[in-house]
Protein backbone atom coordinates (compact mmCIF):
# COMPACT_ATOMS: atom_id res chain seq x y z
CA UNK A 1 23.73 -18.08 -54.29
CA UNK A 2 25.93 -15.82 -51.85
CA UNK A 3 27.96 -13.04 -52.78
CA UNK A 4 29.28 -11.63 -49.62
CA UNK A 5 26.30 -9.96 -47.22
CA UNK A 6 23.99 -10.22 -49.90
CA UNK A 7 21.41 -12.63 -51.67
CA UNK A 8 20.85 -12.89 -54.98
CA UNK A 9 17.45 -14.38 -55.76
CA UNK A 10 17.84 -15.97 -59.84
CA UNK A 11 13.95 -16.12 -59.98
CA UNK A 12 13.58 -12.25 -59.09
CA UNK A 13 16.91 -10.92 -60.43
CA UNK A 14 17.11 -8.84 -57.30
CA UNK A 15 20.02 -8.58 -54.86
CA UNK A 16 18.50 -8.36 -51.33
CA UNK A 17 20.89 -7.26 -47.94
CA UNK A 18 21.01 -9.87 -46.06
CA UNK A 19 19.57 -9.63 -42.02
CA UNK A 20 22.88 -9.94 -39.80
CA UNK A 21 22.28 -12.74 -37.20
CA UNK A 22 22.51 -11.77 -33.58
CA UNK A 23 22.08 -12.90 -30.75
CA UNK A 24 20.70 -11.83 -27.53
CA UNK A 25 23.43 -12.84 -25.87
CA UNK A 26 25.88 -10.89 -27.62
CA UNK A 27 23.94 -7.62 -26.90
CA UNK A 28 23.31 -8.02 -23.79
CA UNK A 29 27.47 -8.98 -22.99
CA UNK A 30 28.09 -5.57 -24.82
CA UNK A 31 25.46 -3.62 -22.51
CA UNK A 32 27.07 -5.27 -19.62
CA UNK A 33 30.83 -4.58 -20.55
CA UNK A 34 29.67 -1.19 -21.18
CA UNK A 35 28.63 -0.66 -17.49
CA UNK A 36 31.52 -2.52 -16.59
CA UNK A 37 33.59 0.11 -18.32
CA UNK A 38 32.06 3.07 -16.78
CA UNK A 39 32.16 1.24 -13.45
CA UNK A 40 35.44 0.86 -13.04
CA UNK A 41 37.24 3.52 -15.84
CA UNK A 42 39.02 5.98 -13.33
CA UNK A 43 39.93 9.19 -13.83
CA UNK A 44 43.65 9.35 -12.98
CA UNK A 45 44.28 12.50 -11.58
CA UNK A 46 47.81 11.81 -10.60
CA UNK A 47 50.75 10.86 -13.11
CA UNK A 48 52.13 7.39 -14.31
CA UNK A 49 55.29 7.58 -12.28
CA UNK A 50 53.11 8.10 -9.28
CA UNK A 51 50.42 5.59 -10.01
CA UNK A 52 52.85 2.61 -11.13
CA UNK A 53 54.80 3.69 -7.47
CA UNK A 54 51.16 2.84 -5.69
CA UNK A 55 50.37 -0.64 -7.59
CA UNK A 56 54.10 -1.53 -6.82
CA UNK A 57 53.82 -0.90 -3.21
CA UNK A 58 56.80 1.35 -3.31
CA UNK A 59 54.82 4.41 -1.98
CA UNK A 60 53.99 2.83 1.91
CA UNK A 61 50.53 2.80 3.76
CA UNK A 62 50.55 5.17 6.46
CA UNK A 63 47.61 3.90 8.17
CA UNK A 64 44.78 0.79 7.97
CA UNK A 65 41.48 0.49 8.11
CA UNK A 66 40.42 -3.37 8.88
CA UNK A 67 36.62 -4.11 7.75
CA UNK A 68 36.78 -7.53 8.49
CA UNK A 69 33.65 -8.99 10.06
CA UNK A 70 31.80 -5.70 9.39
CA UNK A 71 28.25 -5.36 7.45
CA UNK A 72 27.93 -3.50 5.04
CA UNK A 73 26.54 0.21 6.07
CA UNK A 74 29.00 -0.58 9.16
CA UNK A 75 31.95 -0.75 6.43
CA UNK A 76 30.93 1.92 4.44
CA UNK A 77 30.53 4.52 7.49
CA UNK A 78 33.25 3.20 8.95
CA UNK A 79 35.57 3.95 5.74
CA UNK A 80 33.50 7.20 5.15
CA UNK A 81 35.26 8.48 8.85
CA UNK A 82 38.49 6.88 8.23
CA UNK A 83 39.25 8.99 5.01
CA UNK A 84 37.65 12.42 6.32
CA UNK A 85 40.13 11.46 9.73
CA UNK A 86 42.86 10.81 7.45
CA UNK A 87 42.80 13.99 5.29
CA UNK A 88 42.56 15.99 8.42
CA UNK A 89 45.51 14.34 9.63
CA UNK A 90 47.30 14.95 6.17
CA UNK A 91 47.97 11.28 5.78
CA UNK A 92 48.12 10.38 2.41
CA UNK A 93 48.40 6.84 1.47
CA UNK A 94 45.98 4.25 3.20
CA UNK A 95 45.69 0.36 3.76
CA UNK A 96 42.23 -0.50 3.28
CA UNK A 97 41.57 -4.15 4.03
CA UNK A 98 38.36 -5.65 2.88
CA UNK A 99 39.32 -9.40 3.18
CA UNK A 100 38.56 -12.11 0.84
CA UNK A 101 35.92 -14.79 0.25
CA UNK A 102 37.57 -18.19 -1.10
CA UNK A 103 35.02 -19.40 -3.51
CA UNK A 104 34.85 -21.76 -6.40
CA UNK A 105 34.83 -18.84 -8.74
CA UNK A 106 37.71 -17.32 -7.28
CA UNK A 107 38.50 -14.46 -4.16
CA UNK A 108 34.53 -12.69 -3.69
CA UNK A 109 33.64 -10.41 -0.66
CA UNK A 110 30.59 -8.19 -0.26
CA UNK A 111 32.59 -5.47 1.08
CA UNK A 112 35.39 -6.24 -1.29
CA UNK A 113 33.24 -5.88 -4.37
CA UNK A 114 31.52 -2.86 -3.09
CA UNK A 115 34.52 -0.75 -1.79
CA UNK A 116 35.56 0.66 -5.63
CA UNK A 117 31.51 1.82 -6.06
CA UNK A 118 32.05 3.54 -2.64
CA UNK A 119 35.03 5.23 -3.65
CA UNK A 120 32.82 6.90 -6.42
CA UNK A 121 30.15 7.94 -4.54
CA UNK A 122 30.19 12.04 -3.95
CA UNK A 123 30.54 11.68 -0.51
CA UNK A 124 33.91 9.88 -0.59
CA UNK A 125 35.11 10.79 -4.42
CA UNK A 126 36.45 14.31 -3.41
CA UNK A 127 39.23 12.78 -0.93
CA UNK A 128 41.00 11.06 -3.47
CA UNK A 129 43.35 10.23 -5.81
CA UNK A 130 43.52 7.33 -6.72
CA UNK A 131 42.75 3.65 -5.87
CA UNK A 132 44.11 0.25 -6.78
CA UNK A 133 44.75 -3.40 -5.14
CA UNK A 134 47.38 -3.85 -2.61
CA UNK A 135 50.65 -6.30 -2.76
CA UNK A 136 50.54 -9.47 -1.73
CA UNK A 137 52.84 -8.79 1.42
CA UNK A 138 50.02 -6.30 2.12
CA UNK A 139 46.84 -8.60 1.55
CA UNK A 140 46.93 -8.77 -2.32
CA UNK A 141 43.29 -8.16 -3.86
CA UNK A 142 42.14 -8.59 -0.67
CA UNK A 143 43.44 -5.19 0.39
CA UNK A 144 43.35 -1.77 -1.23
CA UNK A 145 45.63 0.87 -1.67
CA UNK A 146 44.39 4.53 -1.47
CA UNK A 147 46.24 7.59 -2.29
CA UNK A 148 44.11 10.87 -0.76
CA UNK A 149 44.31 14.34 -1.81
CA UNK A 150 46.53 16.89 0.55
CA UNK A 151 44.28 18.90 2.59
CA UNK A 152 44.11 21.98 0.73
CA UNK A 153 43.33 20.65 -2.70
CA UNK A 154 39.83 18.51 -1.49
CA UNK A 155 37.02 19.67 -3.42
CA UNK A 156 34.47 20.13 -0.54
CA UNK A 157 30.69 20.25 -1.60
């Protein structure tokens, strides 16, 4: 007989807790969301009005970087330079075009997937704001938008 989560045996007249059946697969989706999370959970340092100006395209690229046709370390050195050369130059919003990979699982791109890791690394991380995917007149999600710090407010090492 079953009364909610638990057994009832009539030969033993004891009520035992039933073992809750799980799967691997269910723990192992929750480890991976879990990374996901931590991956990609920003820490907004700049306000709502600001950030919804950015994913709107309202606040304008000053400058690009294009890492098309680049391999990886190439890329990341490259962008490394091109945000250190910004700040100096007290630009503050960048274009940052990665490029996209048509596949049958949708848009993928080396480069593309790696660029929001790169942007938490401590070498870059310091320089900026805040980060997000670019309009479609400007490349859509195969572009990003980055909003740097001023000059005087980088946290240097």
């Amino acid at each position: 007989e079953l009364i909610g989560q638990y057994t009832s045996s009539v030969e033993e007249n004891i009520v035992q807790r039933k073992s809750p059946i799980t799967s691997k697969v269910n723990k192992d989706n929750s480890k991976v969301k879990e990374i996901k999370r931590s991956i990609f959970k920003q820490d907004y340092q700049i306000n709502k009005r600001m950030k919804l100006k950015l994913e709107r395209g309202l606040i304008r690229p000053e400058i690009k970087l294009d890492l098309h046709g680049k391999t990886l370390p190439e890329a990341k050195k490259a962008l490394s330079q091109f945000i250190k050369h910004s700040i100096e130059s007290n630009i503050r919003c960048i274009l940052v075009i990665t490029g996209k990979k048509k596949t049958l699982n949708g848009s993928r791109g080396l480069i593309r997937e790696n660029l929001p890791l790169w942007l938490k690394e401590n070498e870059i991380f310091n320089y900026i704001l805040f980060h997000c995917y670019a309009i479609k007149k400007d490349g859509d999600d195969g572009a990003r938008y980055i909003l740097l710090r001023k000059k005087d407010k980088v946290f240097y090492d």
